[in-house]
C-alpha atoms as a PDB file:
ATOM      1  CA  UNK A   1      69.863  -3.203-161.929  1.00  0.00           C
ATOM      2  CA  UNK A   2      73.529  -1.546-161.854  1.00  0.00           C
ATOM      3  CA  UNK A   3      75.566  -1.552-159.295  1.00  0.00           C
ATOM      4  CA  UNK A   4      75.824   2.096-160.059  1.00  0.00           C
ATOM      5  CA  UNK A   5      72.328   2.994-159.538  1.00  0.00           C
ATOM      6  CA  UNK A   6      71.897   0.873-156.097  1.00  0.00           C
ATOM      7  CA  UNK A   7      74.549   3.134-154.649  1.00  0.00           C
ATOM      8  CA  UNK A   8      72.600   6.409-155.236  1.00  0.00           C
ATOM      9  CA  UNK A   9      73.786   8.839-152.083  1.00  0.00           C
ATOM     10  CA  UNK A  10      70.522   8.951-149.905  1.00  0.00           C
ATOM     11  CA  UNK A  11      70.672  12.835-149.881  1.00  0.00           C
ATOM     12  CA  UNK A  12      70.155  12.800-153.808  1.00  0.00           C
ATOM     13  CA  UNK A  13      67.213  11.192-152.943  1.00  0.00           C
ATOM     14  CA  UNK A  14      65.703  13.520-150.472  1.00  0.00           C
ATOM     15  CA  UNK A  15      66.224  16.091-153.051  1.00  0.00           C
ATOM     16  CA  UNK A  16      64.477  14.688-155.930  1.00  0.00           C
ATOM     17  CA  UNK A  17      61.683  13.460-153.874  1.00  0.00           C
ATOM     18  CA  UNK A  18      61.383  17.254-152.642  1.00  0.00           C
ATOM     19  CA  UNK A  19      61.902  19.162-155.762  1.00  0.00           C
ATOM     20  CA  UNK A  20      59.340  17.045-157.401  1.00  0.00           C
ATOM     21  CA  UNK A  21      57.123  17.239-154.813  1.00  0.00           C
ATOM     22  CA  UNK A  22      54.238  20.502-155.658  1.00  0.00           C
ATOM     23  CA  UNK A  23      53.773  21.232-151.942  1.00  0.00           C
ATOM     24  CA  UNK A  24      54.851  19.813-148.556  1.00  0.00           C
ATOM     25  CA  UNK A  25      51.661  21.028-146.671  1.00  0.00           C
ATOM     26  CA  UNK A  26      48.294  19.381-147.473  1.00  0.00           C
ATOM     27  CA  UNK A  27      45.334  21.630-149.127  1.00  0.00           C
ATOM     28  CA  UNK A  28      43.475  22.709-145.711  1.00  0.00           C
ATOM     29  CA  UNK A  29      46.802  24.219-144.299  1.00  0.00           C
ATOM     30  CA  UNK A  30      47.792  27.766-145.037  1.00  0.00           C
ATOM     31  CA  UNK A  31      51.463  27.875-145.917  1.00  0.00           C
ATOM     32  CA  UNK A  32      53.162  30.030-143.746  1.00  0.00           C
ATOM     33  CA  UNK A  33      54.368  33.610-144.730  1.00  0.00           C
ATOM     34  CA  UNK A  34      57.608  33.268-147.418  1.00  0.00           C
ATOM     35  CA  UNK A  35      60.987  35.090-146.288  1.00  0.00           C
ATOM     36  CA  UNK A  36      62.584  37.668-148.285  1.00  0.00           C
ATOM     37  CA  UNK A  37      66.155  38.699-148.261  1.00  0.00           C
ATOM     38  CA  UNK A  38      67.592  41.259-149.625  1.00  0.00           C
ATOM     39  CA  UNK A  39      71.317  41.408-150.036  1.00  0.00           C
ATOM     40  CA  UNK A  40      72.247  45.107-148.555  1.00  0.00           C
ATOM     41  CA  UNK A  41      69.770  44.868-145.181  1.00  0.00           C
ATOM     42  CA  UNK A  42      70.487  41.566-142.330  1.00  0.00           C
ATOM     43  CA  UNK A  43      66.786  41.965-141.579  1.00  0.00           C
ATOM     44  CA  UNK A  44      63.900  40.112-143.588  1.00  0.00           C
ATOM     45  CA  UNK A  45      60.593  41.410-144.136  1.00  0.00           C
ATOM     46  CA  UNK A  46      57.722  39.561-144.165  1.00  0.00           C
ATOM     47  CA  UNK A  47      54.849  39.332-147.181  1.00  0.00           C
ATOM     48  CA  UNK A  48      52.020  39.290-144.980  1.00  0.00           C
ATOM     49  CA  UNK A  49      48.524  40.776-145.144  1.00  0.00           C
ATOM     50  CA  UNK A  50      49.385  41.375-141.077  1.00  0.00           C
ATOM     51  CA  UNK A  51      51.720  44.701-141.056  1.00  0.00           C
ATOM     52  CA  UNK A  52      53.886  44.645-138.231  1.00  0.00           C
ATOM     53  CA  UNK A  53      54.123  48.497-138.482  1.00  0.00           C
ATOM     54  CA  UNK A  54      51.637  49.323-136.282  1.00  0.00           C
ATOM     55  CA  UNK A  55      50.042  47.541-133.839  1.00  0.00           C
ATOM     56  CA  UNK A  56      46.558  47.833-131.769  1.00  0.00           C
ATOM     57  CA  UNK A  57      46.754  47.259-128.075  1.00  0.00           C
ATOM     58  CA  UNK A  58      44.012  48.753-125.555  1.00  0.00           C
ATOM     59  CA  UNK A  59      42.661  51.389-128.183  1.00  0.00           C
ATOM     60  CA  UNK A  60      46.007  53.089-128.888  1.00  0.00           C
ATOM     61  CA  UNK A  61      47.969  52.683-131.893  1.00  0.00           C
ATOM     62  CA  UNK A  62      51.949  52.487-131.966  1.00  0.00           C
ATOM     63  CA  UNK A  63      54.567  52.293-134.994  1.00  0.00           C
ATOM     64  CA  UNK A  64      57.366  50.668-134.975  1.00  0.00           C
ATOM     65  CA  UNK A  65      60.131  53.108-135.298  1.00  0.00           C
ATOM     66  CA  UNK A  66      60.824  52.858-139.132  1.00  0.00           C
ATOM     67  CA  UNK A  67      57.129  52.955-140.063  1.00  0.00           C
ATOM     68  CA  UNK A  68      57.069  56.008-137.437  1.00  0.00           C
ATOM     69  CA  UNK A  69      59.677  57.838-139.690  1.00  0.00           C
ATOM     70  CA  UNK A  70      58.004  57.563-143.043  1.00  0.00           C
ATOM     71  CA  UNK A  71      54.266  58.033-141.275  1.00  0.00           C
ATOM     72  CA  UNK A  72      53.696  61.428-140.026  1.00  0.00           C
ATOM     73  CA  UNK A  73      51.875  62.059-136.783  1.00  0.00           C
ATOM     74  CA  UNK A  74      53.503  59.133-135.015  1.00  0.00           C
ATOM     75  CA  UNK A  75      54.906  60.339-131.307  1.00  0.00           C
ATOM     76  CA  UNK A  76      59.093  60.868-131.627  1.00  0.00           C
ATOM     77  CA  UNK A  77      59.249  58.932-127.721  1.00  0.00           C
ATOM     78  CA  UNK A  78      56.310  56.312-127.546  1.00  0.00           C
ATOM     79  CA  UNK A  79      55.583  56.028-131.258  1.00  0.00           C
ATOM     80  CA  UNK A  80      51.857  56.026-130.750  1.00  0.00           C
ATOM     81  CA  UNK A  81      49.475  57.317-133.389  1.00  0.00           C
ATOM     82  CA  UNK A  82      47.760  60.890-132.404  1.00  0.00           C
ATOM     83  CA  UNK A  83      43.593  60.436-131.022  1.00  0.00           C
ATOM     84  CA  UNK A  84      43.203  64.065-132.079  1.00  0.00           C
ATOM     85  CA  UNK A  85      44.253  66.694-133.929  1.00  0.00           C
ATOM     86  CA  UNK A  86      46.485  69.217-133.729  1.00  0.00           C
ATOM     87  CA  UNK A  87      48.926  67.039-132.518  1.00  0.00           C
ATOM     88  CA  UNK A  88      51.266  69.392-130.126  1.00  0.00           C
ATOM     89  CA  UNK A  89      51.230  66.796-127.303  1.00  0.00           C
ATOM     90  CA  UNK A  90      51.013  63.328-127.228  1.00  0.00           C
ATOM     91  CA  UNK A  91      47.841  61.528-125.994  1.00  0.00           C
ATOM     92  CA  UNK A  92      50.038  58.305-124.796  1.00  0.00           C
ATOM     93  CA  UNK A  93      53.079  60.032-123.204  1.00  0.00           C
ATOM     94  CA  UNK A  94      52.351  63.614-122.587  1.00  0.00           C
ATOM     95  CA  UNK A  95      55.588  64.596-124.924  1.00  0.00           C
ATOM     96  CA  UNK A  96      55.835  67.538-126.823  1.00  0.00           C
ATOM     97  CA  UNK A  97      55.916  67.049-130.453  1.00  0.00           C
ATOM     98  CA  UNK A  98      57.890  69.248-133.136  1.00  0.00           C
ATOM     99  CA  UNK A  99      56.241  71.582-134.815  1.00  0.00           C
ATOM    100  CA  UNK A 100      54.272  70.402-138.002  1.00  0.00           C
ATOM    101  CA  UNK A 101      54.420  73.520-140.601  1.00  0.00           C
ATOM    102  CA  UNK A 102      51.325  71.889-142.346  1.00  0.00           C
ATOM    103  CA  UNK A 103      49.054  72.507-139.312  1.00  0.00           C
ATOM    104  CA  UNK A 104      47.681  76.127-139.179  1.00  0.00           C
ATOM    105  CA  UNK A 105      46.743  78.737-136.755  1.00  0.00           C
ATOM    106  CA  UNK A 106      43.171  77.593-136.930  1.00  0.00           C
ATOM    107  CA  UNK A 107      44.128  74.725-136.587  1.00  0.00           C
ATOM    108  CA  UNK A 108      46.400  74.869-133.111  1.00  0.00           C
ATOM    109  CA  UNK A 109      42.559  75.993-131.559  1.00  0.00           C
ATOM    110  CA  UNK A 110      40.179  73.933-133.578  1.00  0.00           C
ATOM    111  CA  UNK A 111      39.012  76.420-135.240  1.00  0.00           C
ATOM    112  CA  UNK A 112      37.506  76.737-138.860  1.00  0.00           C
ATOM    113  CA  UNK A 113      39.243  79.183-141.276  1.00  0.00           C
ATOM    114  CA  UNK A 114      37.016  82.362-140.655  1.00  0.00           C
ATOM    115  CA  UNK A 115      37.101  85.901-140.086  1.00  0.00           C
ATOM    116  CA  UNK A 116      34.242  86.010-137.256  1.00  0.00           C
ATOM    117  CA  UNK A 117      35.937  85.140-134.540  1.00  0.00           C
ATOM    118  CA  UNK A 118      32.866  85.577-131.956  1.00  0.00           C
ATOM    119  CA  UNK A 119      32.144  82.902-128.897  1.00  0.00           C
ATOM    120  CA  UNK A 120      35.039  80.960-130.126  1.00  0.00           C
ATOM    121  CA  UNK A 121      36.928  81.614-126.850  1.00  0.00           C
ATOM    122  CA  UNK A 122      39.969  82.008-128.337  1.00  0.00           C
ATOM    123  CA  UNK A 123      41.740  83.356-125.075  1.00  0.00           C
ATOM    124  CA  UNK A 124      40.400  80.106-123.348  1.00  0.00           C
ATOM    125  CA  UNK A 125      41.873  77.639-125.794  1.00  0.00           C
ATOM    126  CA  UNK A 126      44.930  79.749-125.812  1.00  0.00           C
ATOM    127  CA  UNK A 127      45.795  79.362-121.857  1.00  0.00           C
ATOM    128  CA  UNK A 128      45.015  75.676-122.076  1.00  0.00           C
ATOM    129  CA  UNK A 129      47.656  74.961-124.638  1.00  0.00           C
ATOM    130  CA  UNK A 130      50.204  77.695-122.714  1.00  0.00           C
ATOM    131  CA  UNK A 131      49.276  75.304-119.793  1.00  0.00           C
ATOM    132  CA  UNK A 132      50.724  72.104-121.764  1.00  0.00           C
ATOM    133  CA  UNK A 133      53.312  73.916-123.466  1.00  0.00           C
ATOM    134  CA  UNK A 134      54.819  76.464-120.911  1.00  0.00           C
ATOM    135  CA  UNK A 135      58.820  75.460-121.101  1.00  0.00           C
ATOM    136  CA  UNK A 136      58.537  75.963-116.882  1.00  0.00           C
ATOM    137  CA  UNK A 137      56.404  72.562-116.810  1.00  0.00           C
ATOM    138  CA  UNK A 138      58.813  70.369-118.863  1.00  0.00           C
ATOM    139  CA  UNK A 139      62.581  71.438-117.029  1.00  0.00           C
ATOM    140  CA  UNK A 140      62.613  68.420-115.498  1.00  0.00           C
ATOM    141  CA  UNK A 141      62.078  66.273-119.649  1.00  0.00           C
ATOM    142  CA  UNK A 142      65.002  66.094-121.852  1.00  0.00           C
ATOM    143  CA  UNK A 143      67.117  68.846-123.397  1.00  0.00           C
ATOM    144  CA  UNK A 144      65.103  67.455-126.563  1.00  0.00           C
ATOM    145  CA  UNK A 145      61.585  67.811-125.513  1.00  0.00           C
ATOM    146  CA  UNK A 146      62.672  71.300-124.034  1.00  0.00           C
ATOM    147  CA  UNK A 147      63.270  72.577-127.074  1.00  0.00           C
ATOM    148  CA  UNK A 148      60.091  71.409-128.614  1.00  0.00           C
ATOM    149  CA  UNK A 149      58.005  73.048-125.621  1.00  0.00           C
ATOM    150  CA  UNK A 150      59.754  76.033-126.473  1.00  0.00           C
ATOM    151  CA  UNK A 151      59.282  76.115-130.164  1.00  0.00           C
ATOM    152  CA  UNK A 152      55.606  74.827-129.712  1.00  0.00           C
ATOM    153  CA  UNK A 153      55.146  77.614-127.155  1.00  0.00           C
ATOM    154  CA  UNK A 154      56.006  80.528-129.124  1.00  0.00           C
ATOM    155  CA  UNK A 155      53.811  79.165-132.332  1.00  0.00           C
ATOM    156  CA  UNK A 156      50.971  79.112-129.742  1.00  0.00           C
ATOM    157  CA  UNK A 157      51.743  82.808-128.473  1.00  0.00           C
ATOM    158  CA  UNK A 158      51.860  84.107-132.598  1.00  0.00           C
ATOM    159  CA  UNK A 159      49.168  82.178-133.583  1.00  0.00           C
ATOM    160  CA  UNK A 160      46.467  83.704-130.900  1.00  0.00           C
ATOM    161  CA  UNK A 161      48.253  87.042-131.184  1.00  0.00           C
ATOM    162  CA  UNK A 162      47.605  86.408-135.121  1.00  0.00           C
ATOM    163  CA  UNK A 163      43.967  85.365-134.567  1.00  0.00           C
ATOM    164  CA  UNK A 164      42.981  87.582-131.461  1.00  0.00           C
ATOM    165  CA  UNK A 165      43.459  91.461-133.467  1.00  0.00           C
ATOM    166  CA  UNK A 166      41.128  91.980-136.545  1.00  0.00           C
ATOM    167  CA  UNK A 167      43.771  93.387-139.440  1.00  0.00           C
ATOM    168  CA  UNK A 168      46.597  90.236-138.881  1.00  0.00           C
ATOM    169  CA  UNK A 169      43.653  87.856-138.946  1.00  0.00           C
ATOM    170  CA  UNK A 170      42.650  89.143-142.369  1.00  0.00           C
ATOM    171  CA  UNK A 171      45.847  89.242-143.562  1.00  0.00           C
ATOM    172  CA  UNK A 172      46.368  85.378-142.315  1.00  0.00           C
ATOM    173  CA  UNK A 173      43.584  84.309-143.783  1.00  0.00           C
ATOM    174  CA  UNK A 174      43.937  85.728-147.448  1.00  0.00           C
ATOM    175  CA  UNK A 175      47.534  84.025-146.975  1.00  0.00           C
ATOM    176  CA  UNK A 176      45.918  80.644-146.963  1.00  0.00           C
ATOM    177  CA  UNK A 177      44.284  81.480-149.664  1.00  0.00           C
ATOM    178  CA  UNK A 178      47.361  82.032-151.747  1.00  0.00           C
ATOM    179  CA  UNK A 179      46.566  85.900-151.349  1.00  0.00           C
ATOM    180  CA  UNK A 180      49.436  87.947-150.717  1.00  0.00           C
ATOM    181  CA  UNK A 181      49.022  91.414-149.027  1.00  0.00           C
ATOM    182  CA  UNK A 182      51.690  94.144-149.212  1.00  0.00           C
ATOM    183  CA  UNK A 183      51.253  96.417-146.235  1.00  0.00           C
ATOM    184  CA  UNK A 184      53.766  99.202-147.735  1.00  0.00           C
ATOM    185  CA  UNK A 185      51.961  99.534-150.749  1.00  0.00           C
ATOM    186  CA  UNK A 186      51.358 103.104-151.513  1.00  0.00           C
ATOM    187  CA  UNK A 187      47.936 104.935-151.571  1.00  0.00           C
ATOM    188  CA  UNK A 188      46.441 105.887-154.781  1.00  0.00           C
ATOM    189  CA  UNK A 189      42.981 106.236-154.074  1.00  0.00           C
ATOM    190  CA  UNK A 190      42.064 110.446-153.810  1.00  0.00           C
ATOM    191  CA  UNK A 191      39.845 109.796-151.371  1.00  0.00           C
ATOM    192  CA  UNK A 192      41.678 107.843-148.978  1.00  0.00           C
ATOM    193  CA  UNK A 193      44.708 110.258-149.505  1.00  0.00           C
ATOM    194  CA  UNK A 194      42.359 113.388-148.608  1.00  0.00           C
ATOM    195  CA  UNK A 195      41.160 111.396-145.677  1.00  0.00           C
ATOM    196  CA  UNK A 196      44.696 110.581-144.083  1.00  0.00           C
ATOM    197  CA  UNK A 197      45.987 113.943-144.467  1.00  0.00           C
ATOM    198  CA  UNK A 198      42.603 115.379-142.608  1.00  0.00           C
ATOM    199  CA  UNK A 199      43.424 112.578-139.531  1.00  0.00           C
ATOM    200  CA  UNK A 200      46.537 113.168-139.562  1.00  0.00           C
ATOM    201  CA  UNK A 201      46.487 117.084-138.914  1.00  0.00           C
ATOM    202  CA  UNK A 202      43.841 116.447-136.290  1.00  0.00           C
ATOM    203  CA  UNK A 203      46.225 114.115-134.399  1.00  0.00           C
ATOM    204  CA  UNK A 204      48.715 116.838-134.054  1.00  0.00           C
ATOM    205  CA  UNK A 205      46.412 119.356-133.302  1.00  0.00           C
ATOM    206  CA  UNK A 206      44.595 117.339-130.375  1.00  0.00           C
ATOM    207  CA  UNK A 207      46.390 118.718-127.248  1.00  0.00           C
ATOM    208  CA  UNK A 208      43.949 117.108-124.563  1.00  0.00           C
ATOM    209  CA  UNK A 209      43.324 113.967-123.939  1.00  0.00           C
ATOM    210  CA  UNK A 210      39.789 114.464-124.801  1.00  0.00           C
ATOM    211  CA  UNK A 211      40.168 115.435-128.131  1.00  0.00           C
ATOM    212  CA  UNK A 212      42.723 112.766-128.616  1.00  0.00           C
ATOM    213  CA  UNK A 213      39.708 110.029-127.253  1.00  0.00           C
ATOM    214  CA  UNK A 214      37.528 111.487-129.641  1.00  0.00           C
ATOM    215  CA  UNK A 215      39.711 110.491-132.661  1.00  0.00           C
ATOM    216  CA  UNK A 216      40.387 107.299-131.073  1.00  0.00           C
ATOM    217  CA  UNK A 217      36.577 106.645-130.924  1.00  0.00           C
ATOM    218  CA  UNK A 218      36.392 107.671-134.706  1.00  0.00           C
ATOM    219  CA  UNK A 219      38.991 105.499-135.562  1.00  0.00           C
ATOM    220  CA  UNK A 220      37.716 102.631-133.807  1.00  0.00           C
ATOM    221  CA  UNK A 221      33.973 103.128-135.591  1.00  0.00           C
ATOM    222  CA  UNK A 222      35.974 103.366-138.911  1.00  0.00           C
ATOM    223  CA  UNK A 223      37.738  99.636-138.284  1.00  0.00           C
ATOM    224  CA  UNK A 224      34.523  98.188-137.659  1.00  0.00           C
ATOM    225  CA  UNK A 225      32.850  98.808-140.414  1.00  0.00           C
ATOM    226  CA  UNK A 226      35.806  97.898-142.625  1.00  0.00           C
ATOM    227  CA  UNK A 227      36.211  94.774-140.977  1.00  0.00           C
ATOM    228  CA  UNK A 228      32.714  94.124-141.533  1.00  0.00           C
ATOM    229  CA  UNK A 229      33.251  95.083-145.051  1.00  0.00           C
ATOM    230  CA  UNK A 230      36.202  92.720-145.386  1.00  0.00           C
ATOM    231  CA  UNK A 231      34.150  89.854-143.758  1.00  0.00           C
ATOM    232  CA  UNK A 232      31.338  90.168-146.349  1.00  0.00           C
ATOM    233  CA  UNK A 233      34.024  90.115-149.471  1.00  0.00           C
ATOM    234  CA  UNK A 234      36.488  87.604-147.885  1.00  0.00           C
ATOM    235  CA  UNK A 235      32.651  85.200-147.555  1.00  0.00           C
ATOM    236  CA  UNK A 236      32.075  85.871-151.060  1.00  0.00           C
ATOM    237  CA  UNK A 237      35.961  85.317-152.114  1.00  0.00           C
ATOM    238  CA  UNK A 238      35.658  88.891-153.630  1.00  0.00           C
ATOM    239  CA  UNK A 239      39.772  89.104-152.940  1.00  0.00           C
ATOM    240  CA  UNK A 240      40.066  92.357-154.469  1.00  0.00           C
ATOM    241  CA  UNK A 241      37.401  93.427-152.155  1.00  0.00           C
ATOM    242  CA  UNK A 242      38.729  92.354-149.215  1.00  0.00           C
ATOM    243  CA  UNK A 243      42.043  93.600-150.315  1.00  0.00           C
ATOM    244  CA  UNK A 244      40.614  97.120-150.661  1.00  0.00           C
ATOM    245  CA  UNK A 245      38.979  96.950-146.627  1.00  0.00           C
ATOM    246  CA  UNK A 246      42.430  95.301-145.369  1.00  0.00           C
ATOM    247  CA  UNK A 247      44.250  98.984-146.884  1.00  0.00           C
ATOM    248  CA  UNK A 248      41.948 100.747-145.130  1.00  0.00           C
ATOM    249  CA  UNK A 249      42.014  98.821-141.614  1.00  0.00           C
ATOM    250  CA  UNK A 250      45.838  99.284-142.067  1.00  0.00           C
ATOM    251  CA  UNK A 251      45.648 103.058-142.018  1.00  0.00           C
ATOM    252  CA  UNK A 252      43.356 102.894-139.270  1.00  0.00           C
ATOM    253  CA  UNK A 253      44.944 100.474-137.289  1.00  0.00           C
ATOM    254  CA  UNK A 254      48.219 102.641-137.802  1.00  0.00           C
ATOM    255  CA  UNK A 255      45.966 105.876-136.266  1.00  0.00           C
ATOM    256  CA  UNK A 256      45.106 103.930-133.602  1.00  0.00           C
ATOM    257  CA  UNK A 257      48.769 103.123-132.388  1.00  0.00           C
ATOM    258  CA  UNK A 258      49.855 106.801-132.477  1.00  0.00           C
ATOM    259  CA  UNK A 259      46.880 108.049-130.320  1.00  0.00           C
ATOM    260  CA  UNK A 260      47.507 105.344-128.116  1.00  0.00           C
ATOM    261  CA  UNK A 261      50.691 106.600-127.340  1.00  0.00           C
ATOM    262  CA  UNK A 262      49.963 110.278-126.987  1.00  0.00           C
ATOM    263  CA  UNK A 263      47.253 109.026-124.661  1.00  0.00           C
END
């Protein structure tokens, strides 16, 4: 044997006994989870069937904050995961959220997307979320959440004015259907045209408010069965239908207004 080889650095043979080696752990253990790290971030991430971005404690759900940035519905403060839906407040913290664009006026009230609006308390699920939302509860939170309960507040107060009057329902509702209504669009049908010019002179010529009741109580007869009308065609998707009844609740509507305020 050379002198050479008895002289081997005992480092070199560390190595080769290593490198040559197919695993340090023996068969029954698990090895444990293999670093990766990437040159432009300090921290490494883990290839683990265990995600670290949420985690389960007492039967609430939170996200870590960068998971809670690409996952939508996670709370901005506590980072928990909403229990129900809409989420305007948070189940965990109480914090106002920011407004989600994706979740509808139905929505805000747990409602289905329907024109029959009747026993669904509307004005009852309205007050409760006025009672979360009301910027006067949350002036003692930060500038931040402030501004959500004020934002949130006013989507509340549209969406039940939206949802509480017959016409602006309709016209929601054939909007989330992709069907746009023009309001201003002129009249073309003979009859109709006849029929507002005959209303219209009897408005001006009602000088009591008796007479102007009357009309109102025409008027009001009129809506109904047009919103009935538009119910039946808006359940059968028969758009152009519905289209038709929301013209004529428009006019109506309109008639209503102005004998309201000669009343």
């Amino acid at each position: 044997m050379s002198k050479n080889k008895l002289c081997t650095p005992l480092s070199t043979l560390i190595t080769r006994t290593l490198t040559s080696s197919t695993s340090i752990f023996p068969p029954h253990v698990n090895k444990l989870p293999v670093l990766h790290r990437a040159s432009p971030s300090p921290h490494p991430t883990f290839d683990h069937p265990h995600s670290l971005a949420c985690l389960r404690f007492s039967d609430k759900t939170f996200c870590s904050k960068p998971a809670a940035e690409t996952q939508r519905g996670c709370c901005w403060s506590c980072r928990a995961v909403p229990c129900s839906a809409p989420f305007l407040v948070c189940d965990s913290c109480r914090c106002v959220q920011p407004i989600d664009g994706s979740v509808d006026y139905f929505e805000i009230f747990g409602l289905e997307r329907k024109y029959d609006m009747e026993g669904e308390n509307l004005e009852g699920k309205y007050k409760e979320w006025q009672k979360k939302l009301h910027p006067d509860l949350v002036h003692s939170k930060s500038q931040k959440e402030r501004d959500f309960a004020a934002e949130q507040s006013a989507r509340v107060i549209d969406a039940y004015r939206t949802l509480s009057k017959p016409l602006s329902r309709a016209i929601y509702l054939m909007k989330l259907y992709g069907v746009e209504i023009d309001e201003e669009q002129t009249i073309s049908d003979p009859e109709l045209l006849a029929e507002i010019m005959d209303i219209r002179e009897a408005v001006e010529e009602a000088s009591t408010p008796e007479a102007l009741n009357l009309i109102l109580s025409q008027m009001h007869e009129k809506m109904q069965n047009w919103s009935n009308a538009f119910s039946h065609a808006f359940q059968s998707q028969s758009f152009e239908e519905a289209k038709l009844a929301i013209r004529r609740m428009t006019y109506y509507t309109r008639v209503i207004d102005e004998v309201v305020k000669k009343l």
